[in-house]
PDB file of N, CA and C in Angstrom:
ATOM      1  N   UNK A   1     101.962  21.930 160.428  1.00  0.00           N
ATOM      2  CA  UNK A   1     100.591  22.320 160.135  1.00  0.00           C
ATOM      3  C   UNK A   1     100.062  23.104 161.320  1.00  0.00           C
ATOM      4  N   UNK A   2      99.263  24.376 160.755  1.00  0.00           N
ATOM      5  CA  UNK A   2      98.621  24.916 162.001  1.00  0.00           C
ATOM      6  C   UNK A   2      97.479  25.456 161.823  1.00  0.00           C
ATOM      7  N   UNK A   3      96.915  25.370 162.983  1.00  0.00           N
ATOM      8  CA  UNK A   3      95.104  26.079 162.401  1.00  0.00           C
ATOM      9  C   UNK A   3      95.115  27.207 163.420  1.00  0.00           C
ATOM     10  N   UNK A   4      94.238  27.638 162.855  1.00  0.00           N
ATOM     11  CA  UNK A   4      94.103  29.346 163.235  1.00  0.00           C
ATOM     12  C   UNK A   4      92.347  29.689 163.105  1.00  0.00           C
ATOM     13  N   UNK A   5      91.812  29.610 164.400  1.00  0.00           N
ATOM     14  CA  UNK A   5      92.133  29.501 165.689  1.00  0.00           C
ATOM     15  C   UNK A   5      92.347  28.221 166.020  1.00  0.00           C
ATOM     16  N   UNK A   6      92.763  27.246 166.812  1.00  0.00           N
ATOM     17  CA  UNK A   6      92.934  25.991 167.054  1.00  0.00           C
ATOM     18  C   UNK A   6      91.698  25.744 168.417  1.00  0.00           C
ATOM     19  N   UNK A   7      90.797  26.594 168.383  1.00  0.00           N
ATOM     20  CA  UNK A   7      89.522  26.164 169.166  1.00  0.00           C
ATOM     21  C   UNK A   7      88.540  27.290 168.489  1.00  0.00           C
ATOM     22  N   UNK A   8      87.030  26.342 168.398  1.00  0.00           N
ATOM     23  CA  UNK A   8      86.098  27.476 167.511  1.00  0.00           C
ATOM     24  C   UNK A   8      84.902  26.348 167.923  1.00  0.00           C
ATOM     25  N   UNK A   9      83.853  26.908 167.747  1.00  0.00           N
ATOM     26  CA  UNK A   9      82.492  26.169 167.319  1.00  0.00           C
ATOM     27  C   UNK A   9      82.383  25.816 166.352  1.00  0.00           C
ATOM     28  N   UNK A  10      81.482  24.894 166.039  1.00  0.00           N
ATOM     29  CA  UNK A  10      81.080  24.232 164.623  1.00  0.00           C
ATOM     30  C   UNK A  10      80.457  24.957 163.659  1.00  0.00           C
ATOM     31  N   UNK A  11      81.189  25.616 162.312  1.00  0.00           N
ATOM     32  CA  UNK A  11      81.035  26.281 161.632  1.00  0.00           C
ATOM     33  C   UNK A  11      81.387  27.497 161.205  1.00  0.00           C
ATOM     34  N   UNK A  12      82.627  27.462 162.556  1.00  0.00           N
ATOM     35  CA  UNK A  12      83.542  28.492 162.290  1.00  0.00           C
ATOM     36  C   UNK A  12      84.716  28.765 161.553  1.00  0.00           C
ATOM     37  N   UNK A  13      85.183  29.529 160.673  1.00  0.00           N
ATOM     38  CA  UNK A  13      86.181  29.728 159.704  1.00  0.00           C
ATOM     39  C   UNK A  13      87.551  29.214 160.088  1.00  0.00           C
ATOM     40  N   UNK A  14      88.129  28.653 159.625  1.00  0.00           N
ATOM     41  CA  UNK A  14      89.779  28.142 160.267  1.00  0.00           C
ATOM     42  C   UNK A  14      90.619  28.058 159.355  1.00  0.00           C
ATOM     43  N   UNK A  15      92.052  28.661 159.736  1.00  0.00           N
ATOM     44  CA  UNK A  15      93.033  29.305 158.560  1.00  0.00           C
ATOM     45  C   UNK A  15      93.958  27.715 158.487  1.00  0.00           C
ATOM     46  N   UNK A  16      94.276  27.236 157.379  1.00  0.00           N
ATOM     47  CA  UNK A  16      95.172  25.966 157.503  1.00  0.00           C
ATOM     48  C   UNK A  16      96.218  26.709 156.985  1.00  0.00           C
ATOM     49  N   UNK A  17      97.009  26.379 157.777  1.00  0.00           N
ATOM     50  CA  UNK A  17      98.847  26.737 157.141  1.00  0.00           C
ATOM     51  C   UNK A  17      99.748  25.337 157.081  1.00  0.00           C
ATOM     52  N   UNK A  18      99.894  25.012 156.187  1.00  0.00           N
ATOM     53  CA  UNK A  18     100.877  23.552 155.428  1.00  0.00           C
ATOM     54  C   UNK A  18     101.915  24.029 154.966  1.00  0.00           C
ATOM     55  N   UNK A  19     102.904  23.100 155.498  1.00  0.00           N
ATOM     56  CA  UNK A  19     104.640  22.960 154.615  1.00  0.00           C
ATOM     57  C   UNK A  19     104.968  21.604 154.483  1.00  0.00           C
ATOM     58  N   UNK A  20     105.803  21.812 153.736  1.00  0.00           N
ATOM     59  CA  UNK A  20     106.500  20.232 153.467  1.00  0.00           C
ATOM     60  C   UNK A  20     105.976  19.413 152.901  1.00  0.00           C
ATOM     61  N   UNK A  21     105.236  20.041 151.986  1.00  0.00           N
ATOM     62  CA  UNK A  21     104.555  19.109 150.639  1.00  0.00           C
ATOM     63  C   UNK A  21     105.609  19.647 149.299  1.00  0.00           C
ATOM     64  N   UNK A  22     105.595  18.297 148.206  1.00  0.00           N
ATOM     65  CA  UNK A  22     106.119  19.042 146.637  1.00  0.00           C
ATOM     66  C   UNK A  22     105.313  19.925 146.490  1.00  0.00           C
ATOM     67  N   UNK A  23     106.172  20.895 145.519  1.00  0.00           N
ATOM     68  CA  UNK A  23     105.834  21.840 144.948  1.00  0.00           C
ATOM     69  C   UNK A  23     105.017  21.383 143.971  1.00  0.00           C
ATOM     70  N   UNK A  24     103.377  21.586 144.236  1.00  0.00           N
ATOM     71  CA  UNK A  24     102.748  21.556 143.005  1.00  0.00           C
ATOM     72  C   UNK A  24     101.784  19.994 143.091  1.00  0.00           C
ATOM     73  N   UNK A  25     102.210  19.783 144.374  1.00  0.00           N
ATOM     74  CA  UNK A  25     101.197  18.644 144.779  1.00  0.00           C
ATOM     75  C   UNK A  25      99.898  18.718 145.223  1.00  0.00           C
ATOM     76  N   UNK A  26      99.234  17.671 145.084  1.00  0.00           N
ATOM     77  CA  UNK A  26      97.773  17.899 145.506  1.00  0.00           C
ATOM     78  C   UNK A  26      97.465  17.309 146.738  1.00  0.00           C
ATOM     79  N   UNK A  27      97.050  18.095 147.684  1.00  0.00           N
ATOM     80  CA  UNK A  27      96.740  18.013 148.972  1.00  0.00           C
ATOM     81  C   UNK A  27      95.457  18.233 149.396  1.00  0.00           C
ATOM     82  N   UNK A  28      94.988  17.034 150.350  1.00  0.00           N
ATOM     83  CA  UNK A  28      93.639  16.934 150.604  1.00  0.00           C
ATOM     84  C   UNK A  28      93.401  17.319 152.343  1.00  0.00           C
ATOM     85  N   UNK A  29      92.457  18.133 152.330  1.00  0.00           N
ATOM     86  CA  UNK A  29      92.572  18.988 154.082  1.00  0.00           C
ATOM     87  C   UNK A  29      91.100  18.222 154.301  1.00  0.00           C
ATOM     88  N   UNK A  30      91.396  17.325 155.604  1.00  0.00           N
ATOM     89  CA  UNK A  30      90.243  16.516 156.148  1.00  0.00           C
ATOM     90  C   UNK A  30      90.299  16.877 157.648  1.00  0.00           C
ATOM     91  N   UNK A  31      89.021  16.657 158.327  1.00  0.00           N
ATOM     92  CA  UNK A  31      88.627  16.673 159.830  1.00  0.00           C
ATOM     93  C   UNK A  31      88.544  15.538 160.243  1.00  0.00           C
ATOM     94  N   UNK A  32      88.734  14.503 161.557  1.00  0.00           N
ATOM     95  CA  UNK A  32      88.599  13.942 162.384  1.00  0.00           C
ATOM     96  C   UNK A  32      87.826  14.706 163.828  1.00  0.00           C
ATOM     97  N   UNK A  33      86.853  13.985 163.679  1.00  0.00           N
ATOM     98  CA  UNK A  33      86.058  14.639 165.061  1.00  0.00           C
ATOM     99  C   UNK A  33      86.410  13.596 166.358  1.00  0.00           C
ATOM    100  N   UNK A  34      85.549  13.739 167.448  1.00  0.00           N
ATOM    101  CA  UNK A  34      85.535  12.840 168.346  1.00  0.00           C
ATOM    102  C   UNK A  34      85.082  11.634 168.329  1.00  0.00           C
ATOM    103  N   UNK A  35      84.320  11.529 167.093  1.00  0.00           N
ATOM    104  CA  UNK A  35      84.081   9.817 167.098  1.00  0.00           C
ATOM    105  C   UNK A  35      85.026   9.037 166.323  1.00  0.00           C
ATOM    106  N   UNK A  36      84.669   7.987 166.941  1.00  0.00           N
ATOM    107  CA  UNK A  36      86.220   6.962 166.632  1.00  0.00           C
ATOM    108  C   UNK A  36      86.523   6.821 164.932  1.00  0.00           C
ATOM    109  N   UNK A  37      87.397   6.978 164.097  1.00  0.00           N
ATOM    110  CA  UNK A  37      87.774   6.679 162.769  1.00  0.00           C
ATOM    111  C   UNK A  37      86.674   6.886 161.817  1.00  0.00           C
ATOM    112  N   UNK A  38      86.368   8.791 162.181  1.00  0.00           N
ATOM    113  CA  UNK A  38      85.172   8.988 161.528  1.00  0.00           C
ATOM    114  C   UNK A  38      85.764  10.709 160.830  1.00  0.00           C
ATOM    115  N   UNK A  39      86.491  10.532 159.138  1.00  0.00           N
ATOM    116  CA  UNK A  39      86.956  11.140 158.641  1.00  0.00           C
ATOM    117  C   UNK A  39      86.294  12.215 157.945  1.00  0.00           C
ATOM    118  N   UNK A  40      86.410  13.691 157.891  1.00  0.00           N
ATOM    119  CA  UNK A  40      85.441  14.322 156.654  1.00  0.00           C
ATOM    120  C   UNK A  40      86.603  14.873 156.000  1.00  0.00           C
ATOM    121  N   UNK A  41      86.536  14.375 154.138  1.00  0.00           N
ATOM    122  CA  UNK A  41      87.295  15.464 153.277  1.00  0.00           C
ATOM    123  C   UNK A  41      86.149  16.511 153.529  1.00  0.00           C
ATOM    124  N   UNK A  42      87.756  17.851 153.725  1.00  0.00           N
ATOM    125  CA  UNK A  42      86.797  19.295 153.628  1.00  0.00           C
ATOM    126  C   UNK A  42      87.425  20.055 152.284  1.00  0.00           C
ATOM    127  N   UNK A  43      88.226  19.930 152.007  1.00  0.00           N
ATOM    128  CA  UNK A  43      88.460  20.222 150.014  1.00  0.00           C
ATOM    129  C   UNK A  43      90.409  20.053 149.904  1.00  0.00           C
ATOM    130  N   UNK A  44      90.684  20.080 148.566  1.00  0.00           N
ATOM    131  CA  UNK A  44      91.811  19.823 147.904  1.00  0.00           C
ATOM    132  C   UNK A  44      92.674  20.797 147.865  1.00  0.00           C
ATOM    133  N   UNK A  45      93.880  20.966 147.803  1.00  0.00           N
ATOM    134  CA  UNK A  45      94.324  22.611 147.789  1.00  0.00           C
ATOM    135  C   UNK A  45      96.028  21.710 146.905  1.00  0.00           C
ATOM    136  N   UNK A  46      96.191  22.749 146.150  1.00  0.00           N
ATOM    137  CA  UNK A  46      97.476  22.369 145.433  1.00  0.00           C
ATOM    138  C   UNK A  46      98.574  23.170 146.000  1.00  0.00           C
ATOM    139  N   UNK A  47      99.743  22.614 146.214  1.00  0.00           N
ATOM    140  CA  UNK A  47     100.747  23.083 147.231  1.00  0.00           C
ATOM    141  C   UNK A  47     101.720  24.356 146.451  1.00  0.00           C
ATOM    142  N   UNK A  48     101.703  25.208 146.841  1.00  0.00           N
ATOM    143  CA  UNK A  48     103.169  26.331 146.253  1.00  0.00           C
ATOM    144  C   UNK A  48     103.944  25.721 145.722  1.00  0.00           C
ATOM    145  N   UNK A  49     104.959  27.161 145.234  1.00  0.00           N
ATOM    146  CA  UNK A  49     105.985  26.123 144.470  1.00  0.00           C
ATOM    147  C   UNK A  49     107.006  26.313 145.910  1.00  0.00           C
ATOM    148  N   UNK A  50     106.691  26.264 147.139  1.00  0.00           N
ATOM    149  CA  UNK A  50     107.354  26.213 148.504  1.00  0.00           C
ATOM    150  C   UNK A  50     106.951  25.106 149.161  1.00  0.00           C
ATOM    151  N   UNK A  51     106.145  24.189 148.584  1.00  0.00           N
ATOM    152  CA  UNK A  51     105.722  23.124 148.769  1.00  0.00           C
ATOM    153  C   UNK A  51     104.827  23.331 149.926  1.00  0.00           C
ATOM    154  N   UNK A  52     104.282  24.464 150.114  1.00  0.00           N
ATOM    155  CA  UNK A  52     103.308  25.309 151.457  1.00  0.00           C
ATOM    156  C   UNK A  52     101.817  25.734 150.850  1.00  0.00           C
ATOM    157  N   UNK A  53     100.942  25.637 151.849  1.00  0.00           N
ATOM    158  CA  UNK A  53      99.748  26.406 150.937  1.00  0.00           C
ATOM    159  C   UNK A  53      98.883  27.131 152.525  1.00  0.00           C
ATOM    160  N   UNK A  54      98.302  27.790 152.381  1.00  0.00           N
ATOM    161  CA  UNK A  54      97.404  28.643 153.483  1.00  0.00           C
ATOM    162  C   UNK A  54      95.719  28.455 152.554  1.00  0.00           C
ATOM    163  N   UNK A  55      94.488  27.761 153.877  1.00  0.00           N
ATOM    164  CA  UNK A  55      93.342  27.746 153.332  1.00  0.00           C
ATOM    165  C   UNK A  55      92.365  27.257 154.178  1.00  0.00           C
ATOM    166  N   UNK A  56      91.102  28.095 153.512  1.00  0.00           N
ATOM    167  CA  UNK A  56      90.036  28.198 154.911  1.00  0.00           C
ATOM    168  C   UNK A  56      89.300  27.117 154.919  1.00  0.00           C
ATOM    169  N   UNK A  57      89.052  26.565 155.962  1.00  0.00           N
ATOM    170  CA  UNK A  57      87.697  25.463 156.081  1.00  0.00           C
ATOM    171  C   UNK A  57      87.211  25.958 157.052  1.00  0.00           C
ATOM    172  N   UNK A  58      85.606  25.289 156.624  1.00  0.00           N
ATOM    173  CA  UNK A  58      84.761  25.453 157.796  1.00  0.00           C
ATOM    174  C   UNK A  58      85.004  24.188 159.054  1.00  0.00           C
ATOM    175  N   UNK A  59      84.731  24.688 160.119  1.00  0.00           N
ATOM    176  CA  UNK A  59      84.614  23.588 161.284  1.00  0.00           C
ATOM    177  C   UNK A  59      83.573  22.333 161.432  1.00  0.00           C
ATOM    178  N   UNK A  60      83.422  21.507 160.857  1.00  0.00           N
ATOM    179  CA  UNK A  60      82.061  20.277 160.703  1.00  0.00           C
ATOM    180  C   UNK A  60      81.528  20.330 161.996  1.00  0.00           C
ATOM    181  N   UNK A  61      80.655  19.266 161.732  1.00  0.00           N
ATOM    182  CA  UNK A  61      80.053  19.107 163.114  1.00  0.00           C
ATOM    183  C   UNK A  61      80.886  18.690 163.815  1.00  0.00           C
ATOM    184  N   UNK A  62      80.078  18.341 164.518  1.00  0.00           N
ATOM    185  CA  UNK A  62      80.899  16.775 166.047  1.00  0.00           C
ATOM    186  C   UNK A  62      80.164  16.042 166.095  1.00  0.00           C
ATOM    187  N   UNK A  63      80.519  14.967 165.353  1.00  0.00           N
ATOM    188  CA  UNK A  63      79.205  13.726 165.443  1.00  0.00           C
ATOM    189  C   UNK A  63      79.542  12.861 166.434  1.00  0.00           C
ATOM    190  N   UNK A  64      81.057  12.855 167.194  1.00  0.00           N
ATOM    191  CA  UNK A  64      81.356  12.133 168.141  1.00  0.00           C
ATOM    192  C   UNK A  64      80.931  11.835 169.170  1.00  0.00           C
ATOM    193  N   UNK A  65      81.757  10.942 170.217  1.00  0.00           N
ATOM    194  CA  UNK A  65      80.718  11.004 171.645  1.00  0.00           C
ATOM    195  C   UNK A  65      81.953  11.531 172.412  1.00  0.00           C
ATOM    196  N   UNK A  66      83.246  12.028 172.231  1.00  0.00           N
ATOM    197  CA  UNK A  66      83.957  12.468 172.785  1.00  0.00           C
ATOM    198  C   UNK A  66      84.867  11.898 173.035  1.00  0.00           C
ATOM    199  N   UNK A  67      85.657  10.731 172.770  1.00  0.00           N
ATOM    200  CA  UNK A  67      86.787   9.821 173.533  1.00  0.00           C
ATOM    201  C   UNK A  67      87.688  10.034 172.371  1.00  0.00           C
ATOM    202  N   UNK A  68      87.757  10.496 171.372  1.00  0.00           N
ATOM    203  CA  UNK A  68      88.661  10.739 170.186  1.00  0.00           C
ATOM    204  C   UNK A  68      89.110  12.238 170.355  1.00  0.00           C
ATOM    205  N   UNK A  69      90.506  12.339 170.481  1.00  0.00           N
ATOM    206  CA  UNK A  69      91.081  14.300 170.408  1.00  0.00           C
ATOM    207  C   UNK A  69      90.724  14.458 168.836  1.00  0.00           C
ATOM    208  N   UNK A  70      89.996  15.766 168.693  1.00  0.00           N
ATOM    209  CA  UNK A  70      89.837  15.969 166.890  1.00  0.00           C
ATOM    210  C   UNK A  70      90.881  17.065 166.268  1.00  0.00           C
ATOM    211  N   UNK A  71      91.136  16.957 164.964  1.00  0.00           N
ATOM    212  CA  UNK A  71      92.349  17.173 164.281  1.00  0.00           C
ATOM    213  C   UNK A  71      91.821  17.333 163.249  1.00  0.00           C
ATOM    214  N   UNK A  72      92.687  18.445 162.496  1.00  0.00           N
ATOM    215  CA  UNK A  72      92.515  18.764 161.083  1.00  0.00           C
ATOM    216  C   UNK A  72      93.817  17.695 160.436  1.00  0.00           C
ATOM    217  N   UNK A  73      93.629  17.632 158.987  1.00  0.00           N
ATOM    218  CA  UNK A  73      95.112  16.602 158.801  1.00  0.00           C
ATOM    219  C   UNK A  73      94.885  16.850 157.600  1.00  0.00           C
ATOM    220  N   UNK A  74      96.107  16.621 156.891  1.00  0.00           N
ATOM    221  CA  UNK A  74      96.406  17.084 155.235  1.00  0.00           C
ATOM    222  C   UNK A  74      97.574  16.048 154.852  1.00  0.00           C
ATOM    223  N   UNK A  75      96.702  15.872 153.842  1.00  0.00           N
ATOM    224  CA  UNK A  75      97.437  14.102 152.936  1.00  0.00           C
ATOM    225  C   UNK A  75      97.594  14.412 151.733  1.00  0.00           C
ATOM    226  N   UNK A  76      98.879  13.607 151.454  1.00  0.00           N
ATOM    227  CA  UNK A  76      99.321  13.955 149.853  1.00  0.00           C
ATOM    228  C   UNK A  76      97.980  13.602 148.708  1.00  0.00           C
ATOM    229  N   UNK A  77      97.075  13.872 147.776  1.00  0.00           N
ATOM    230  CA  UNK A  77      96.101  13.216 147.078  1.00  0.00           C
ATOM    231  C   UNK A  77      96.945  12.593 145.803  1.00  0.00           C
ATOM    232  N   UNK A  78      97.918  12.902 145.913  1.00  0.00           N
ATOM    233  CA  UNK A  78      99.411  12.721 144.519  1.00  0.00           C
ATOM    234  C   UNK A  78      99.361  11.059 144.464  1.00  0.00           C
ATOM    235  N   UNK A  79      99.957  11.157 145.823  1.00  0.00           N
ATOM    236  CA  UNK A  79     100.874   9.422 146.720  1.00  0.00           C
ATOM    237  C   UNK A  79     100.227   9.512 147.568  1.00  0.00           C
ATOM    238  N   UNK A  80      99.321   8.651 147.768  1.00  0.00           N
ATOM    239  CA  UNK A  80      98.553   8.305 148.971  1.00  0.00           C
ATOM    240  C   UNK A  80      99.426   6.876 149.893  1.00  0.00           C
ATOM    241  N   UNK A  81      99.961   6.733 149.306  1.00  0.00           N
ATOM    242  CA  UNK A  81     100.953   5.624 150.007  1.00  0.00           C
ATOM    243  C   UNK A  81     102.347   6.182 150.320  1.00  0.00           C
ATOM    244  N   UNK A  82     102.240   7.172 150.214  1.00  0.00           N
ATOM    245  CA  UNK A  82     103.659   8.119 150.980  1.00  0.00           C
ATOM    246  C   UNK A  82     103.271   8.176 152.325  1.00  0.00           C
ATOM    247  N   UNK A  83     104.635   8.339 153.236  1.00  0.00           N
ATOM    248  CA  UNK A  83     103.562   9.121 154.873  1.00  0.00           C
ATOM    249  C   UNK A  83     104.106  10.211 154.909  1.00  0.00           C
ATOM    250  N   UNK A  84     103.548  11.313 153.750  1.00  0.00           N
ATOM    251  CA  UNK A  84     103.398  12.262 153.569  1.00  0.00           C
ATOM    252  C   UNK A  84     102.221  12.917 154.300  1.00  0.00           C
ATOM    253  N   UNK A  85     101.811  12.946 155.305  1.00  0.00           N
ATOM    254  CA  UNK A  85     100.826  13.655 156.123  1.00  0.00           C
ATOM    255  C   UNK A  85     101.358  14.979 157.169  1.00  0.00           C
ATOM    256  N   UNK A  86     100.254  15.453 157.689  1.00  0.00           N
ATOM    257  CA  UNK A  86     100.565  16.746 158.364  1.00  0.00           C
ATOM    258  C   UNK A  86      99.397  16.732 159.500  1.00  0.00           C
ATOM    259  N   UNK A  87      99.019  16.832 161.215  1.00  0.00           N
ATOM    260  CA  UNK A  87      97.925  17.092 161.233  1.00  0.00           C
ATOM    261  C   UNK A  87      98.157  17.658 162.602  1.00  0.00           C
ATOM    262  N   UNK A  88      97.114  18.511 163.191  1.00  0.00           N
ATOM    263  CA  UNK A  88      97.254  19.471 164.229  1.00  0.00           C
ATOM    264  C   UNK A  88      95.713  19.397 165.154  1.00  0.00           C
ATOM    265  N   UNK A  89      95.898  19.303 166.535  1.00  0.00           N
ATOM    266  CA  UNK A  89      95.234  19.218 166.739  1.00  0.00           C
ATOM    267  C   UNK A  89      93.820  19.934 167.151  1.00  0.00           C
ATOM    268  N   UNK A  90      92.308  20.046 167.576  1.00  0.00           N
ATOM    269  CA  UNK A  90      91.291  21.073 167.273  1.00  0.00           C
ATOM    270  C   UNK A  90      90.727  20.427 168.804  1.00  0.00           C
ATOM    271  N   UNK A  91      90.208  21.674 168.849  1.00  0.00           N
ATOM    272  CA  UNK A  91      89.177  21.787 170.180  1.00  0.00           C
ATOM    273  C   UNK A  91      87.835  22.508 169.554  1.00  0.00           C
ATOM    274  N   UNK A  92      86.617  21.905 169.790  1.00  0.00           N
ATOM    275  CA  UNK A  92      84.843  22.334 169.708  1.00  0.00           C
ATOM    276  C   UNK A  92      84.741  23.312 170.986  1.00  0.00           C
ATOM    277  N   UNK A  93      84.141  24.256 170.587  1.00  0.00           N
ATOM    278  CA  UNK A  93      83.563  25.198 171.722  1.00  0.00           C
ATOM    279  C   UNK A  93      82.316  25.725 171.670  1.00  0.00           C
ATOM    280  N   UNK A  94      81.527  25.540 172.542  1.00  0.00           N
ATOM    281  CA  UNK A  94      80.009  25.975 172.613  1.00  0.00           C
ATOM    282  C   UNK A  94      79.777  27.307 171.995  1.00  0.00           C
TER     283      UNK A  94
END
């Protein structure tokens, strides 16, 4: 998984690039900010038939206080009990 840019301000456009999902699965692209086990779904994206998909989210806030590294992450919505996950990590910039 990779984001593009992998540092932005809050509300800035960010490219998700995913592999290694089935072909044709449903995949859910969420944020983790800096506060502790504090998740946002940012939308669903259904995987290629390369089991890959490319897609934009916006950057959420930061509701954190900072002691958490924040990460984009993408989970199977198919099998949620697979550890089928993907996630990369994000930097906030003024």
């Amino acid at each position: 998984m990779i984001a593009s840019p992998d540092m932005a301000a809050e509300g800035a456009v960010v490219t998700i690039k995913v592999s290694g999902f089935a072909p044709g699965e449903q995949v859910r692209i969420s944020f983790r900010d800096t506060s502790p086990q504090m998740e946002v779904d940012l939308r669903n994206v259904t995987a290629g038939p390369d089991g890959g998909f490319v897609a934009e989210v916006k950057v959420p806030r930061d509701r954190g206080d900072g002691f958490e590294e924040s990460k984009f992450r993408a989970w199977s919505v198919d099998d949620v009990d697979a550890n089928n996950t993907a996630d990369t990590p994000f930097t906030y910039i003024d």
